[in-house]
C-alpha atoms as a PDB file:
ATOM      1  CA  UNK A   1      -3.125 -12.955 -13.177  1.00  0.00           C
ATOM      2  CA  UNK A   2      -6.149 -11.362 -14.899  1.00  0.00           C
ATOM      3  CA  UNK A   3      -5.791  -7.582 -15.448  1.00  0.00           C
ATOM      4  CA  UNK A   4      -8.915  -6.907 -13.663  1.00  0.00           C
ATOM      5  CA  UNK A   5      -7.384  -8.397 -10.371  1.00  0.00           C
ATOM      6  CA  UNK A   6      -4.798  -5.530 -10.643  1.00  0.00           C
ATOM      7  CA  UNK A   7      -5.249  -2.156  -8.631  1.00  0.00           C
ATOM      8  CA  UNK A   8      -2.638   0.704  -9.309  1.00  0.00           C
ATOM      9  CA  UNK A   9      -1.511   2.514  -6.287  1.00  0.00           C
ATOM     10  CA  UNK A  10      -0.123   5.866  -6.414  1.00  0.00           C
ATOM     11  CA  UNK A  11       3.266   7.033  -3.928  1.00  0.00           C
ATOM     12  CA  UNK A  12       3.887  10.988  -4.738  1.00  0.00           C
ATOM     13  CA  UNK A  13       6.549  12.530  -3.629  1.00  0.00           C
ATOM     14  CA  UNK A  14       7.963  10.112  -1.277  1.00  0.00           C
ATOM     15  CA  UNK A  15      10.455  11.572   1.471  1.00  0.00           C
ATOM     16  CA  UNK A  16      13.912   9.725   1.409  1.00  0.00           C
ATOM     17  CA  UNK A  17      16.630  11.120   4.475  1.00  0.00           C
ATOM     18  CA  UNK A  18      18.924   8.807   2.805  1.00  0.00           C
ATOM     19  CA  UNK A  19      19.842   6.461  -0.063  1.00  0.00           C
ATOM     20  CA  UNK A  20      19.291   3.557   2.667  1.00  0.00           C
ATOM     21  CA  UNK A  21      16.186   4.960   3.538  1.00  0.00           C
ATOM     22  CA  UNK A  22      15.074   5.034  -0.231  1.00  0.00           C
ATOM     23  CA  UNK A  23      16.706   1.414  -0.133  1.00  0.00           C
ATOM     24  CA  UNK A  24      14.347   0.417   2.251  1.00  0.00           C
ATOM     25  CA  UNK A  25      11.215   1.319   1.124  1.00  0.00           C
ATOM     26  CA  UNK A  26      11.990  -0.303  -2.008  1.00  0.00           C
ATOM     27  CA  UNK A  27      12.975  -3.580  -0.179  1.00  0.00           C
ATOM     28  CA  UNK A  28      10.369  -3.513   1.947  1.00  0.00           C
ATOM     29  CA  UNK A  29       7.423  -2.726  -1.254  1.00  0.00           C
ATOM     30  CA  UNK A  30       9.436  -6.127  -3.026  1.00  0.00           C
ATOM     31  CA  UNK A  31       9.068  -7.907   0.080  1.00  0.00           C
ATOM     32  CA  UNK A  32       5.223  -7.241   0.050  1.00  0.00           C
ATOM     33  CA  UNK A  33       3.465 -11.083  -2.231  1.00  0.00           C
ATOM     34  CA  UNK A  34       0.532  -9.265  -3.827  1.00  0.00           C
ATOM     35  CA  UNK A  35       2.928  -6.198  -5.176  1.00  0.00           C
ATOM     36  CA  UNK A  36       3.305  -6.961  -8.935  1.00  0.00           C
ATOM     37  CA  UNK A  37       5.688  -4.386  -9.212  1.00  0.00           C
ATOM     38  CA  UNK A  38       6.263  -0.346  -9.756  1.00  0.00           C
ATOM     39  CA  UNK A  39       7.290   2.337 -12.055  1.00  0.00           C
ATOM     40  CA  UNK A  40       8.052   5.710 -11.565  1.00  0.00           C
ATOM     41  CA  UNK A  41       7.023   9.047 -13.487  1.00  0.00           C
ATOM     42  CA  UNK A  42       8.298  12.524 -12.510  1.00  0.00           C
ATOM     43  CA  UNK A  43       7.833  12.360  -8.381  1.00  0.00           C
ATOM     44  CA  UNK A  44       5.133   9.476  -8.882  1.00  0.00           C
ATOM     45  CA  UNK A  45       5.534   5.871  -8.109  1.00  0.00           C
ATOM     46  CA  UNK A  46       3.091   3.481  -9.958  1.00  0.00           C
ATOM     47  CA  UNK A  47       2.364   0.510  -7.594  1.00  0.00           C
ATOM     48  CA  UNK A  48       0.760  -2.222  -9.225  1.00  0.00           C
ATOM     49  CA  UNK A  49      -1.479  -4.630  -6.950  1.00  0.00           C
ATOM     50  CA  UNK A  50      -2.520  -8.409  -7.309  1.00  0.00           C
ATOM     51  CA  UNK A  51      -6.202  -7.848  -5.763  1.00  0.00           C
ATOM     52  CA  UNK A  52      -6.348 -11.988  -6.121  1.00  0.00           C
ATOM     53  CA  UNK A  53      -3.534 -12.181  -4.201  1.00  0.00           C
ATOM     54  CA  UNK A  54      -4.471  -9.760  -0.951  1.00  0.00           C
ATOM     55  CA  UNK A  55      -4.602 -11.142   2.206  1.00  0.00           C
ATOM     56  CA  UNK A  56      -4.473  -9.702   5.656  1.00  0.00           C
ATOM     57  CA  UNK A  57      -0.790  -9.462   5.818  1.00  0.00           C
ATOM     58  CA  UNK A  58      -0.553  -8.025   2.800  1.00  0.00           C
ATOM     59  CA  UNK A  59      -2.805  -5.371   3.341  1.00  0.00           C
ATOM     60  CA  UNK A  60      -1.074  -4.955   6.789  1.00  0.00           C
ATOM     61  CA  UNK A  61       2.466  -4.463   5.428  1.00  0.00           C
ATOM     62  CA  UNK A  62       0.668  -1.414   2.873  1.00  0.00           C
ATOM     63  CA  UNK A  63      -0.721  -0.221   5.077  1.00  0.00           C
ATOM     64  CA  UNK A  64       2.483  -0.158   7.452  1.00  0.00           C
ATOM     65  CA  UNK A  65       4.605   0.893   4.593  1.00  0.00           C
ATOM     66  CA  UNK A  66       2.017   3.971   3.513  1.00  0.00           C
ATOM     67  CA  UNK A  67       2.062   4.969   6.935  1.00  0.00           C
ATOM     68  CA  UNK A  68       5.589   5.034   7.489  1.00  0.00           C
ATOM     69  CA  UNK A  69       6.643   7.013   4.291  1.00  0.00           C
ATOM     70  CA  UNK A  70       3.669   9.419   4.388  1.00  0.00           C
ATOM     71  CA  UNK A  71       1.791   8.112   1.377  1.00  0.00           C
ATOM     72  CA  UNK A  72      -1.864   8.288   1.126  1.00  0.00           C
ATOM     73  CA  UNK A  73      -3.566   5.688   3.028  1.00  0.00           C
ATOM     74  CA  UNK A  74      -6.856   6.476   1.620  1.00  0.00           C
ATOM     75  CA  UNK A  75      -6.580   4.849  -1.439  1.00  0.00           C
ATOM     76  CA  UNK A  76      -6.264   1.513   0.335  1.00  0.00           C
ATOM     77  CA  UNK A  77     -10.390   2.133   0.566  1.00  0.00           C
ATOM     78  CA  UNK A  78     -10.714   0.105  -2.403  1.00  0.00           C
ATOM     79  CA  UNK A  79      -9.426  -3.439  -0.570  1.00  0.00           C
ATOM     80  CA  UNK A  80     -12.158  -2.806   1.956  1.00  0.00           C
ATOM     81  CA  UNK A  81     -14.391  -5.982   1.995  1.00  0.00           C
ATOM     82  CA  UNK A  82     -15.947  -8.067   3.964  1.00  0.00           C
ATOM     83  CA  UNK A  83     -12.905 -10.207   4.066  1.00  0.00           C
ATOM     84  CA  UNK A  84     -11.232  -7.809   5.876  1.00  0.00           C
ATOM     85  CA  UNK A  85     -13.670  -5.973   7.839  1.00  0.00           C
ATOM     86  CA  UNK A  86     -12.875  -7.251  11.237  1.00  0.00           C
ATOM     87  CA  UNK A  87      -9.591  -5.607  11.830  1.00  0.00           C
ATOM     88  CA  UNK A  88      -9.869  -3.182   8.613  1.00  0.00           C
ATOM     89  CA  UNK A  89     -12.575  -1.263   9.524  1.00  0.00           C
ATOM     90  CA  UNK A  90     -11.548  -1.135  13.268  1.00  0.00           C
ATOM     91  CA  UNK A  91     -11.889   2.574  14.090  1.00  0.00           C
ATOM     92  CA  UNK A  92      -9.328   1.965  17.328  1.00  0.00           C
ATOM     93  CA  UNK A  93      -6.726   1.380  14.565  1.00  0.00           C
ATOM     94  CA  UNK A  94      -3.227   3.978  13.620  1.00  0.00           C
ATOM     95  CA  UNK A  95      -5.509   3.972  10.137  1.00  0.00           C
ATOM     96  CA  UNK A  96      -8.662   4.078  10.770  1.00  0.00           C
ATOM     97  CA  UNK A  97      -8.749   8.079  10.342  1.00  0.00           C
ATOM     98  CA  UNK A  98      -6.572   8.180   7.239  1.00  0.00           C
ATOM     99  CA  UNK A  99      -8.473   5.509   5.292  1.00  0.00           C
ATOM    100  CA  UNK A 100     -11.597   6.075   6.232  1.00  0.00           C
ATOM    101  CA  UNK A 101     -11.875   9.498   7.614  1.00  0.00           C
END
């Protein structure tokens, strides 16, 4: 893993109903290959990203987990490529707005 490959994600102030629900989310970011991993300061979670190892359903689950606990999608701008542009850029799609809007 070369540091350049790595892209640092930001979640702020992340909405838990629950301890599971915070469970969750965690499970769910660990579940996610290209995640290198996370750290937290104040109401900021760090989320480190393995650019060399995105693929579509990577990207997909981010973009599903974002969604789901409100954080910004637009950051995820900066995986846009022509590797993904087919589905990515589809402006039918639940992200299309928040990404690229």
């Amino acid at each position: 893993m070369d540091d350049a490959d790595i892209v640092e994600l930001q979640a702020r102030s992340v909405a838990y109903y629950s301890p599971g629900d915070e469970e969750a989310f965690f499970e769910w970011l660990d579940r996610i290959e290209c995640v290198e991993g996370g750290s937290g300061s104040g109401d900021t979670l760090y989320i480190s990203v393995d650019r060399a190892e995105l693929d579509e359903e990577c990207l997909t689950e981010l973009l599903a987990l974002f969604r789901r606990y409100g954080v910004d999608l637009k950051q995820l701008r900066v995986f846009d490529s022509e590797e993904f542009a087919s589905w990515f850029r589809n402006p039918e799609a639940f992200w299309y707005a928040e990404v690229f809007g």
